[in-house]
C-alpha atoms as a PDB file:
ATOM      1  CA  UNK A   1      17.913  -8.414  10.568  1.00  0.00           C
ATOM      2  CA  UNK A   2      14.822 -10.401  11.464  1.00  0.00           C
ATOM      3  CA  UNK A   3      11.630  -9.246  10.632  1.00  0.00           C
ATOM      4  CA  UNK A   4       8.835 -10.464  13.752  1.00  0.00           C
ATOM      5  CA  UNK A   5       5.146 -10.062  13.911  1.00  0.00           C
ATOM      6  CA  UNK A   6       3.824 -10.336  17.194  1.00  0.00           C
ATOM      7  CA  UNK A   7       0.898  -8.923  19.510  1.00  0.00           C
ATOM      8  CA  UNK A   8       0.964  -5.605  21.778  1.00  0.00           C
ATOM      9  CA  UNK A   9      -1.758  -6.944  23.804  1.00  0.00           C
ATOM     10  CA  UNK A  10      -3.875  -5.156  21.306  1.00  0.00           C
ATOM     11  CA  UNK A  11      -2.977  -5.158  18.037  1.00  0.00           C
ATOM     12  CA  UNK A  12      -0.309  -7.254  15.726  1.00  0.00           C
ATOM     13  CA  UNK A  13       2.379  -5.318  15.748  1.00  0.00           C
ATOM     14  CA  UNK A  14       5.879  -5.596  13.054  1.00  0.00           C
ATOM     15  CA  UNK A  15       9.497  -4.819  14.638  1.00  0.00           C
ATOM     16  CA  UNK A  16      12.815  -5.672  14.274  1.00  0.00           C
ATOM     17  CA  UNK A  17      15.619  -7.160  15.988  1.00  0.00           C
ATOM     18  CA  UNK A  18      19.360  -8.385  15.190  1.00  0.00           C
ATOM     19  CA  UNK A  19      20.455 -11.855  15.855  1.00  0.00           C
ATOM     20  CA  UNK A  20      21.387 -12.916  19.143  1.00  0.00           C
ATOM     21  CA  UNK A  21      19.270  -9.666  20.591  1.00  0.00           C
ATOM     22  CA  UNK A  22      15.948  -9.989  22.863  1.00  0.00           C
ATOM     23  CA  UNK A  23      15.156  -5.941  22.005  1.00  0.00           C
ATOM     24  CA  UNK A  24      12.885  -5.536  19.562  1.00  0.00           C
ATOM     25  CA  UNK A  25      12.575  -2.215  17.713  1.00  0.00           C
ATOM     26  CA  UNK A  26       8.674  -1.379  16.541  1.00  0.00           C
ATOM     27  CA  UNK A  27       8.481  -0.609  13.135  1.00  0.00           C
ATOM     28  CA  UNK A  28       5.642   1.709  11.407  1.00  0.00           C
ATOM     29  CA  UNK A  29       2.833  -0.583   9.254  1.00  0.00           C
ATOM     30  CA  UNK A  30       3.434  -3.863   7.173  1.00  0.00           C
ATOM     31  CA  UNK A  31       7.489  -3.715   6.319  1.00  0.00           C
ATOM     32  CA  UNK A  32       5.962  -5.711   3.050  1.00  0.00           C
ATOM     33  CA  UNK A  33       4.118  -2.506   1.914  1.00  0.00           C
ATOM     34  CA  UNK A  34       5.791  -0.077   3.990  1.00  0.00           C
ATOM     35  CA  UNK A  35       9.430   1.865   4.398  1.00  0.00           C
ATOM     36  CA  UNK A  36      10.901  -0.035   6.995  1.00  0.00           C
ATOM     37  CA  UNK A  37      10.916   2.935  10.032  1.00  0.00           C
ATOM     38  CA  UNK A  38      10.710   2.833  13.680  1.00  0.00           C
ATOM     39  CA  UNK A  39       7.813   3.439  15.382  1.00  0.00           C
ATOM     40  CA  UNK A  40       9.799   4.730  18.123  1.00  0.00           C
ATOM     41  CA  UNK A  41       8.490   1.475  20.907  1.00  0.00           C
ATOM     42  CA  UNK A  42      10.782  -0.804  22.362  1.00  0.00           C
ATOM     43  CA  UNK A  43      10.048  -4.579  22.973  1.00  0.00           C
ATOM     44  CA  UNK A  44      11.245  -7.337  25.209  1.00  0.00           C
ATOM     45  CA  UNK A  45      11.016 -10.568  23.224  1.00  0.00           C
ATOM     46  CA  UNK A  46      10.134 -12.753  26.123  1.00  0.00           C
ATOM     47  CA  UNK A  47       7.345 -10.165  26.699  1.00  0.00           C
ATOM     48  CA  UNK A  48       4.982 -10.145  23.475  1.00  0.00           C
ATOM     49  CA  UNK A  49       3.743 -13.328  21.927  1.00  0.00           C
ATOM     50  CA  UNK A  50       4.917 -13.559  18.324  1.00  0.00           C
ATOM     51  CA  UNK A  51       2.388 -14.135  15.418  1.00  0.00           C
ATOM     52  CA  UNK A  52       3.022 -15.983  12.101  1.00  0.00           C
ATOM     53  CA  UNK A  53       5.477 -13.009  10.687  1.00  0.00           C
ATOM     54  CA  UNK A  54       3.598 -12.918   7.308  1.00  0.00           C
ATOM     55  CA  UNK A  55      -0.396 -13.830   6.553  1.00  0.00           C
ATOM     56  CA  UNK A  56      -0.054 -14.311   2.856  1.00  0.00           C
ATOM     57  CA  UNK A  57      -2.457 -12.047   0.758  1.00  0.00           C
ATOM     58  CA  UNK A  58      -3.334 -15.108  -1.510  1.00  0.00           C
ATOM     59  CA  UNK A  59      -1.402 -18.333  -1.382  1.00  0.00           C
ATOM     60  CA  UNK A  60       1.497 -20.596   0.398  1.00  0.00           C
ATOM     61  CA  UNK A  61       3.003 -22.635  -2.395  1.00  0.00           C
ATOM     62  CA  UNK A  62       4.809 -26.477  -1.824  1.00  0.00           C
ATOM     63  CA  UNK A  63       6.849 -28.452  -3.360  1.00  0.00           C
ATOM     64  CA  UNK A  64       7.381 -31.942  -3.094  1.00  0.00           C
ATOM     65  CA  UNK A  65       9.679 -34.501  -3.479  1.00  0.00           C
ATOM     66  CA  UNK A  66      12.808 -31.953  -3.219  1.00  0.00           C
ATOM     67  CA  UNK A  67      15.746 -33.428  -1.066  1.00  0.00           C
ATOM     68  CA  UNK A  68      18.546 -35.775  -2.248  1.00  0.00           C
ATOM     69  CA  UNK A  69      17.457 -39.419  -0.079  1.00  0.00           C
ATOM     70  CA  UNK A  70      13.392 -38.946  -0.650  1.00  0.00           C
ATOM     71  CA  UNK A  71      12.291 -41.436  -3.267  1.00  0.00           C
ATOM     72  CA  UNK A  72      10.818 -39.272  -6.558  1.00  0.00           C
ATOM     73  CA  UNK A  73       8.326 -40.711  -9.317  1.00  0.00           C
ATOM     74  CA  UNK A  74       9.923 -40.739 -12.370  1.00  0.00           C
ATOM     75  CA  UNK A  75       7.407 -38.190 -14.047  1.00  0.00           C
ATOM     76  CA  UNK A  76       8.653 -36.089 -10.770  1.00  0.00           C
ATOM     77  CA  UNK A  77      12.045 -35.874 -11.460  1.00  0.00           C
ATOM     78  CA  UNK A  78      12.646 -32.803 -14.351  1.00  0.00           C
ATOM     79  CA  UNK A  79      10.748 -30.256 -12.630  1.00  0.00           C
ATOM     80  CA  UNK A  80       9.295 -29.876  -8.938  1.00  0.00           C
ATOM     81  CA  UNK A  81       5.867 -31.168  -8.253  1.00  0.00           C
ATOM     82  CA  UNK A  82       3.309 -27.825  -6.414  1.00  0.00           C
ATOM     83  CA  UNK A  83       0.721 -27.726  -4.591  1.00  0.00           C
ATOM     84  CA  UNK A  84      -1.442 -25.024  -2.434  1.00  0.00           C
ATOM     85  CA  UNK A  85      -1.863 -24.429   0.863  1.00  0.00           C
ATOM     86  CA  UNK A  86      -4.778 -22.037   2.177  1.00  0.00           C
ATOM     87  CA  UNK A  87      -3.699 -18.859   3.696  1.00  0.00           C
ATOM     88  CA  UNK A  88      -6.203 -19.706   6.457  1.00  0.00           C
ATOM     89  CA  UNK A  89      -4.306 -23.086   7.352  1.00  0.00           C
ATOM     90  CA  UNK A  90      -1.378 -20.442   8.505  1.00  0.00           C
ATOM     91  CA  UNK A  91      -0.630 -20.262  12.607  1.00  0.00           C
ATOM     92  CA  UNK A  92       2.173 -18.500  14.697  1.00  0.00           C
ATOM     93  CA  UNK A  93       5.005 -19.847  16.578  1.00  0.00           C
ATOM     94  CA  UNK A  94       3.158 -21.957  20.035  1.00  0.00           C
ATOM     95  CA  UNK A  95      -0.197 -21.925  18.245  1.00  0.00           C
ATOM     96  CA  UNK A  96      -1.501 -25.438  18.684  1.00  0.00           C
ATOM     97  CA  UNK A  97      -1.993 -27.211  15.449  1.00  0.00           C
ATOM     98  CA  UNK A  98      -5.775 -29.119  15.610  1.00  0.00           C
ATOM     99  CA  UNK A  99      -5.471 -32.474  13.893  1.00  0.00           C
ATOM    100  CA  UNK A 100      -8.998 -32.596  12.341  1.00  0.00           C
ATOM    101  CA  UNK A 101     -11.652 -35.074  13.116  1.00  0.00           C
ATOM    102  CA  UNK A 102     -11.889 -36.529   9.727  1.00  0.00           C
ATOM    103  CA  UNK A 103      -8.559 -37.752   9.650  1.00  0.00           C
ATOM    104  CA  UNK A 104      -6.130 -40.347  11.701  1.00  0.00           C
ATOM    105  CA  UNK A 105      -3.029 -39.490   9.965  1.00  0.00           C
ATOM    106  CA  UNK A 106      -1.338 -36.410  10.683  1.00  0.00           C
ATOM    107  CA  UNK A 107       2.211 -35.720  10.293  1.00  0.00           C
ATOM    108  CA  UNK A 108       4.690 -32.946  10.221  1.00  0.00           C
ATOM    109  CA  UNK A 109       6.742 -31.581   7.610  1.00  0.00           C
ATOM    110  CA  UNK A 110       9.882 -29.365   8.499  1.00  0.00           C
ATOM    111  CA  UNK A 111      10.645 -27.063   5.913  1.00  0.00           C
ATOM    112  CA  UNK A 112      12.465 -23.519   4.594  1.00  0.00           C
ATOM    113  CA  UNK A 113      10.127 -21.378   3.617  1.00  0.00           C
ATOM    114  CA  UNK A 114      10.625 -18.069   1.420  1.00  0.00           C
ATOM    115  CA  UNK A 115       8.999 -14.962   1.530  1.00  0.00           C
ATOM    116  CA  UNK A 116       8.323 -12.760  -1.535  1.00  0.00           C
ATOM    117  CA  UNK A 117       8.261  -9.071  -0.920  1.00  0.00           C
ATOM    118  CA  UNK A 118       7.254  -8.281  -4.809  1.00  0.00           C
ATOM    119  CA  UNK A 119       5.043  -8.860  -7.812  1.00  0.00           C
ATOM    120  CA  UNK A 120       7.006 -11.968  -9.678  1.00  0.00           C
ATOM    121  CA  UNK A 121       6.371 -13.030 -12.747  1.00  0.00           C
ATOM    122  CA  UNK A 122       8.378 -15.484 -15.328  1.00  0.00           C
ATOM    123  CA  UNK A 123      11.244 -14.140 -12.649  1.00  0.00           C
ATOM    124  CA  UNK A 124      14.945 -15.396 -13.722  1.00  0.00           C
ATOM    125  CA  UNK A 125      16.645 -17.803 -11.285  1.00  0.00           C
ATOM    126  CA  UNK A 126      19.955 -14.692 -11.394  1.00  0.00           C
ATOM    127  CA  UNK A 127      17.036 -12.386 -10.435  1.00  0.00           C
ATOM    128  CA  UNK A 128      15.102 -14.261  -7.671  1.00  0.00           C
ATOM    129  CA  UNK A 129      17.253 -12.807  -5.027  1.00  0.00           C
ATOM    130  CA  UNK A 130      15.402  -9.334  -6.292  1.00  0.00           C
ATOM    131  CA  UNK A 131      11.974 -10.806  -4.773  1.00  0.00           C
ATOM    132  CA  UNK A 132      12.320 -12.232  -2.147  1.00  0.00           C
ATOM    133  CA  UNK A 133      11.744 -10.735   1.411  1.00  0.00           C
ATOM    134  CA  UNK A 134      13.768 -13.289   3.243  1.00  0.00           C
ATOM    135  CA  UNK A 135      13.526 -16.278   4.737  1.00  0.00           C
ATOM    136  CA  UNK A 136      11.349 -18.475   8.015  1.00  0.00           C
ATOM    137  CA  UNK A 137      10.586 -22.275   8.868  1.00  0.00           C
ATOM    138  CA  UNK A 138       7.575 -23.887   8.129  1.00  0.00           C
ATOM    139  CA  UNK A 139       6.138 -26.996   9.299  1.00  0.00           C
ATOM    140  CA  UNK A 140       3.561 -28.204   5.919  1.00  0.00           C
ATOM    141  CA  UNK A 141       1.732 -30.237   8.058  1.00  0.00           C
ATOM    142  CA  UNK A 142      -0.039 -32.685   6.281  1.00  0.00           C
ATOM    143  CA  UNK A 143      -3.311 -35.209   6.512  1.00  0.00           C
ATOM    144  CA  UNK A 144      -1.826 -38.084   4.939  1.00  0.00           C
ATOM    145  CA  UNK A 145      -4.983 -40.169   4.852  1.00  0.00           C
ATOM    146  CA  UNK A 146      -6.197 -37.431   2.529  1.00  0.00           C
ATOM    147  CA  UNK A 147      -3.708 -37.247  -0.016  1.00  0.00           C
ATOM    148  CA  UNK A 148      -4.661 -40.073  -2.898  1.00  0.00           C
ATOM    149  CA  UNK A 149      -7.101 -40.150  -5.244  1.00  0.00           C
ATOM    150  CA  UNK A 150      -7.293 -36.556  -6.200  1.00  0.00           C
ATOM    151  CA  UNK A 151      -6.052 -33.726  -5.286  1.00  0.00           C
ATOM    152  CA  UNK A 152      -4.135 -32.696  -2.560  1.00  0.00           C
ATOM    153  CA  UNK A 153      -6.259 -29.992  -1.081  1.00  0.00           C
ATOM    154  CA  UNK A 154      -8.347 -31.225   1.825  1.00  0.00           C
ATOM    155  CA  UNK A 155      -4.728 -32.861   3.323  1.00  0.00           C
ATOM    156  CA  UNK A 156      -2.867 -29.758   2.542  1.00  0.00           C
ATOM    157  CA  UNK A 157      -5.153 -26.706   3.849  1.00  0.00           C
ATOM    158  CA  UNK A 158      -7.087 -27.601   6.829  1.00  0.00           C
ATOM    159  CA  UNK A 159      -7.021 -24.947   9.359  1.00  0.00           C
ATOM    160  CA  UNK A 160      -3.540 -24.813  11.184  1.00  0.00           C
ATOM    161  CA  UNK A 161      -2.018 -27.322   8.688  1.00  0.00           C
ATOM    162  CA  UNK A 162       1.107 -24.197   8.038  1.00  0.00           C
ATOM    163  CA  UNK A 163       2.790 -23.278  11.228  1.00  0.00           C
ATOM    164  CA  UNK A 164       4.947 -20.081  10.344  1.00  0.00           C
ATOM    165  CA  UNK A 165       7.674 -18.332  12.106  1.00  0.00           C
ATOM    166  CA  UNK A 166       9.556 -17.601  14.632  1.00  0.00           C
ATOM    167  CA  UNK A 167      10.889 -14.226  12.130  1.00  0.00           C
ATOM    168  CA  UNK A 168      11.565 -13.472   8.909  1.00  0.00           C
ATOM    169  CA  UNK A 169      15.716 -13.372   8.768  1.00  0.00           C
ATOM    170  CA  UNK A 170      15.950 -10.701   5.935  1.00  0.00           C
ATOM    171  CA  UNK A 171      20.251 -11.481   5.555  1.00  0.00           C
ATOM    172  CA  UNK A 172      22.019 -10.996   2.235  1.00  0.00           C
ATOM    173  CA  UNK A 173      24.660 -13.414   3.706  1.00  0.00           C
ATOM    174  CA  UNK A 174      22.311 -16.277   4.492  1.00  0.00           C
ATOM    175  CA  UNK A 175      23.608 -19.165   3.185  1.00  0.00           C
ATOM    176  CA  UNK A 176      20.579 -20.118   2.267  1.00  0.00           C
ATOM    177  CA  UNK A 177      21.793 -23.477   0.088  1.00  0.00           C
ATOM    178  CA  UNK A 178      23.751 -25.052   2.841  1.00  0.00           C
ATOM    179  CA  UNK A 179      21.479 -24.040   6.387  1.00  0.00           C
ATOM    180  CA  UNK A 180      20.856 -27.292   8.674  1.00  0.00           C
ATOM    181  CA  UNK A 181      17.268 -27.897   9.299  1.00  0.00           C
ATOM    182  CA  UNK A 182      16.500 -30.207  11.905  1.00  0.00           C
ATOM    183  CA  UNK A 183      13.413 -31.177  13.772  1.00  0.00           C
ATOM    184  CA  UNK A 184      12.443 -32.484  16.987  1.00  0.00           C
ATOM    185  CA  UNK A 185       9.303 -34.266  18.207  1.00  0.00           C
ATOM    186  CA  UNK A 186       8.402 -34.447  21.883  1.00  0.00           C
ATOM    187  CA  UNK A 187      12.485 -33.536  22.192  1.00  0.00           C
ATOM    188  CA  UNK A 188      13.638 -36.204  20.298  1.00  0.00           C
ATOM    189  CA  UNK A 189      15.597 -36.149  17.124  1.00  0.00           C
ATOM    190  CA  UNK A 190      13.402 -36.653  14.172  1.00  0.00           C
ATOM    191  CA  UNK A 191      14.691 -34.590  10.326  1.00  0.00           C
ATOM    192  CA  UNK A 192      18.475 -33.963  10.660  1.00  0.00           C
ATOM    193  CA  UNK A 193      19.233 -32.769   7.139  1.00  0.00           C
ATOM    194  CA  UNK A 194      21.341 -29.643   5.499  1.00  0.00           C
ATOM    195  CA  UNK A 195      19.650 -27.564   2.273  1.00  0.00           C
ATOM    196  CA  UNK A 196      22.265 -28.646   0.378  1.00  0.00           C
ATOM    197  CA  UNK A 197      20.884 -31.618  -0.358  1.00  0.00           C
ATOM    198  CA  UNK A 198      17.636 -30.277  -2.103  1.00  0.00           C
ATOM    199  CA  UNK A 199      16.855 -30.971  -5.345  1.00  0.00           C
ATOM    200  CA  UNK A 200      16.075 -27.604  -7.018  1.00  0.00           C
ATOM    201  CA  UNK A 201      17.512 -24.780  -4.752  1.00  0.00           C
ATOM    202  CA  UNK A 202      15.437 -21.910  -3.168  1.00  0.00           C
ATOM    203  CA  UNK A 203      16.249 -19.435  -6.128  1.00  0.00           C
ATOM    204  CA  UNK A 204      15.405 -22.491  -8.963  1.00  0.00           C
ATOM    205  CA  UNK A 205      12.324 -22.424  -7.036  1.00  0.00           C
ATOM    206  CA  UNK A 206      10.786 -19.125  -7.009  1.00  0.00           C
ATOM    207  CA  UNK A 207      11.822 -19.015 -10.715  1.00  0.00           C
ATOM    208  CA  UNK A 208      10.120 -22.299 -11.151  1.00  0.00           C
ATOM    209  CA  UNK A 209       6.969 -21.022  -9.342  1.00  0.00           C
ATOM    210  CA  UNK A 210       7.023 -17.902 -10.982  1.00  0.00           C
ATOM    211  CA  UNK A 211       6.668 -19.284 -14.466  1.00  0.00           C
ATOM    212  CA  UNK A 212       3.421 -21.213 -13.074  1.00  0.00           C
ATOM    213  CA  UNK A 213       1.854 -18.607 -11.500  1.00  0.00           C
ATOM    214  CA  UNK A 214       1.950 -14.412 -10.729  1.00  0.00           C
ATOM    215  CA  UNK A 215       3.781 -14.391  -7.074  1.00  0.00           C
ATOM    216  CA  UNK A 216       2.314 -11.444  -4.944  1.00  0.00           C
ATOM    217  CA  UNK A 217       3.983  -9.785  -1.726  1.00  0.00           C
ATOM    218  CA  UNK A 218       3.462 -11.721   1.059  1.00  0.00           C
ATOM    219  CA  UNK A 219       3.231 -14.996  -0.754  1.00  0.00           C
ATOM    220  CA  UNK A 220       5.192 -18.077   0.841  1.00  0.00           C
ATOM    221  CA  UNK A 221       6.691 -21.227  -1.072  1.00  0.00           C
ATOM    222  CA  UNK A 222       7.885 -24.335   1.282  1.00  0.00           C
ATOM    223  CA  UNK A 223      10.154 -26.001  -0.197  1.00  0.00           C
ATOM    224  CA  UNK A 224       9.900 -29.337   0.618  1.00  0.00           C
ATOM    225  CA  UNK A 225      10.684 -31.480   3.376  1.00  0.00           C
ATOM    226  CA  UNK A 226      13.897 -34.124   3.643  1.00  0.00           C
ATOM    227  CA  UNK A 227      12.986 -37.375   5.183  1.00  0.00           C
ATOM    228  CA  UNK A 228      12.375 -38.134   9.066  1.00  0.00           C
ATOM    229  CA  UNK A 229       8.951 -36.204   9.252  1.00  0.00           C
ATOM    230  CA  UNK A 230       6.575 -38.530  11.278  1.00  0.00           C
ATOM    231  CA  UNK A 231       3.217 -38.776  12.702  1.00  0.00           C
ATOM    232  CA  UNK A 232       1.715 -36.318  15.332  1.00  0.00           C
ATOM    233  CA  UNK A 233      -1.055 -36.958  18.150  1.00  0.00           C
ATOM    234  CA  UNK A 234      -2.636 -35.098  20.242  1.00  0.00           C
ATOM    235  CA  UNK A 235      -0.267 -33.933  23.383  1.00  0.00           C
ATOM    236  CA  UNK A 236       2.805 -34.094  20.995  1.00  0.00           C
ATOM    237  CA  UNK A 237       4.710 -30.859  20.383  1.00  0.00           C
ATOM    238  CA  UNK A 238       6.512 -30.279  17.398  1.00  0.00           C
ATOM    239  CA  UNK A 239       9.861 -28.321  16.865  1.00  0.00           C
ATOM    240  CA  UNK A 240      11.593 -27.033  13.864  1.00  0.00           C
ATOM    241  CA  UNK A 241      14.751 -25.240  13.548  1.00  0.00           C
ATOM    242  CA  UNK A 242      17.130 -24.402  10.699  1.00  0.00           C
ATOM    243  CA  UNK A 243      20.449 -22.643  11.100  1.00  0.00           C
ATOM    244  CA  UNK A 244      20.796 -18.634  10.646  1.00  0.00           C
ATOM    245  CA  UNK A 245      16.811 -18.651  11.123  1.00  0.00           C
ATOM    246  CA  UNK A 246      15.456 -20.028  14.385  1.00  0.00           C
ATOM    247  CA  UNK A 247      12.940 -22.316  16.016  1.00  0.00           C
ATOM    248  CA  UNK A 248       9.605 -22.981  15.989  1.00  0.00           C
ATOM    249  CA  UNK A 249       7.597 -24.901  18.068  1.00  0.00           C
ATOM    250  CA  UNK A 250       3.834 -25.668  18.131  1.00  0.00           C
ATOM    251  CA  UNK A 251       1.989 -28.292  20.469  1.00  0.00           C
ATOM    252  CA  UNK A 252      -0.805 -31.200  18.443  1.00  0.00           C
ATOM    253  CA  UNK A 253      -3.921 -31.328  19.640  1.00  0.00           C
ATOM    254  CA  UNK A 254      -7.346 -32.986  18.449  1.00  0.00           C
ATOM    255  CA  UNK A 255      -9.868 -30.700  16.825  1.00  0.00           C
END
C-alpha cells in the first residue's frame, strides 16, 4: 500500500492506493494518528496534486557519510554522523526548491527516507520494524558553501532544502536493504547506487537515532546519500527514484 497526501482543491487530503494503480481511495484524518478507514471518495492520481506525504511534528533527521564508495573521516567510521533538518525546509513532489540568495552552492542529495509512525525510544535494531510507518525518497538538499566552520544548520534547513514524496510505500515485503536509488538531473544520469551498499542499514539506523534522541510520529530520518549528487541552478529539475517506492521530481529555482 502507499500512503499519499495530496490536495482536494481545498484541503490536504490522505488516501491510499496499491502499486501500479492511478485510483486513489480517501482515507478519514492523519493515517499517523488515525485508524486507517475510507472516507468513502475516490481519486484520479493524475487529477490532485500530491503534497509532501508527511509534515513532521518536530524534526527530519540525516545521516552522513553512509554508503560503501563515499570517503568517511576516521572519527566517522564506528557510528553514523546526524544532523537536523527543519520541518519547515520540507516541500511536496513538483514544488520548486528556491536556492537561497546567500549561497552559490547548492546541490542535491538523493536519499531513502523512513517514516516513524510511533514514540521510539532506546528502540532495538530486531524491534525497529515495530516503528516505522514505511518508507519515501528524499532529496537532503544541501548549501554546501554553508557547511564548515560550525554547524551544519543554515546549509541543512533553509526553506525547501527537504523535498518529500511521491507516497509513503507502507510494504512488509520491501526489500528495503537492497532497493536501487537512482537520480537524474535535467534527464541525465547522475546517483546510480543500490541500499545495499550503505553503511549502517535503515533498521541500525532508527535504533541508532533512537538512542540519541525520543523519535515522535511523523518524524523522518534520511539516510544518507551514495555518491553522484551534484550541483543545482536555477532552471534545473531534479529527479529521484528508488525501486518499490517511486519518483520524485522538483524543478531549482533562485530565491
Amino acid at each position: 500500500m502507499r500512503i499519499a497526501r495530496f490536495s482536494d482543491g481545498t484541503n490536504p487530503v490522505y488516501g491510499a492506493l496499491e502499486e501500479g494503480s492511478t485510483r486513489i481511495v480517501g482515507l478519514k484524518g492523519d493515517p499517523l494518528f488515525s485508524p486507517v478507514e475510507p472516507s468513502g471518495q475516490i481519486y484520479e492520481l493524475d487529477e490532485v496534486r500530491l503534497l509532501s506525504p508527511v509534515i513532521p511534528r518536530s524534526k527530519v533527521v540525516g545521516i552522513g557519510n553512509n554508503y560503501s564508495g563515499v570517503p568517511v573521516p576516521a572519527d566517522e567510521r564506528t557510528e553514523p554522523p546526524i544532523f537536523l533538518k527543519a520541518n519547515t525546509s520540507v516541500i511536496g513532489p513538483g514544488d520548486p526548491i528556491a536556492i537561497p540568495q546567500w549561497s552559490s552552492d547548492v546541490v542535491f542529495e538523493g536519499e531513502l527516507a523512513i517514516v516513524i509512525k510511533s514514540l521510539a525510544k532506546d528502540v532495538a535494531v530486531a524491534d525497529a520494524p515495530q516503528v516505522v510507518l514505511g518508507y519515501t525518497i528524499a532529496n537532503d538538499v544541501t548549501a554546501r558553501d554553508q557547511m564548515t566552520g560550525g554547524p551544519w544548520t543554515r546549509g541543512k534547513s533553509f526553506d525547501t532544502a527537504c523535498p518529500l514524496g511521491p507516497w509513503i510505500t507502507v510494504d512488509p515485503d520491501l526489500d528495503v536493504d537492497n532497493l536501487s536509488l537512482r537520480s537524474f538531473l535535467n534527464g541525465q544520469s547522475a546517483q546510480d547506487a543500490s541500499t545495499s551498499t550503505m553503511i549502517w542499514n535503515a533498521h541500525e539506523l532508527v535504533s541508532f537515532v533512537s538512542h540519541q534522541m525520543t523519535l515522535l510520529p511523523g518524524d523522518v530520518i534520511v539516510t544518507g546519500a551514495p555518491a553522484g549528487c551534484g550541483r543545482i541552478d536555477a532552471g534545473d529539475r531534479v529527479e529521484i527514484e528508488i525501486e518499490g517506492i517511486g519518483r520524485l521530481s522538483n524543478p531549482v529555482v533562485r530565491a
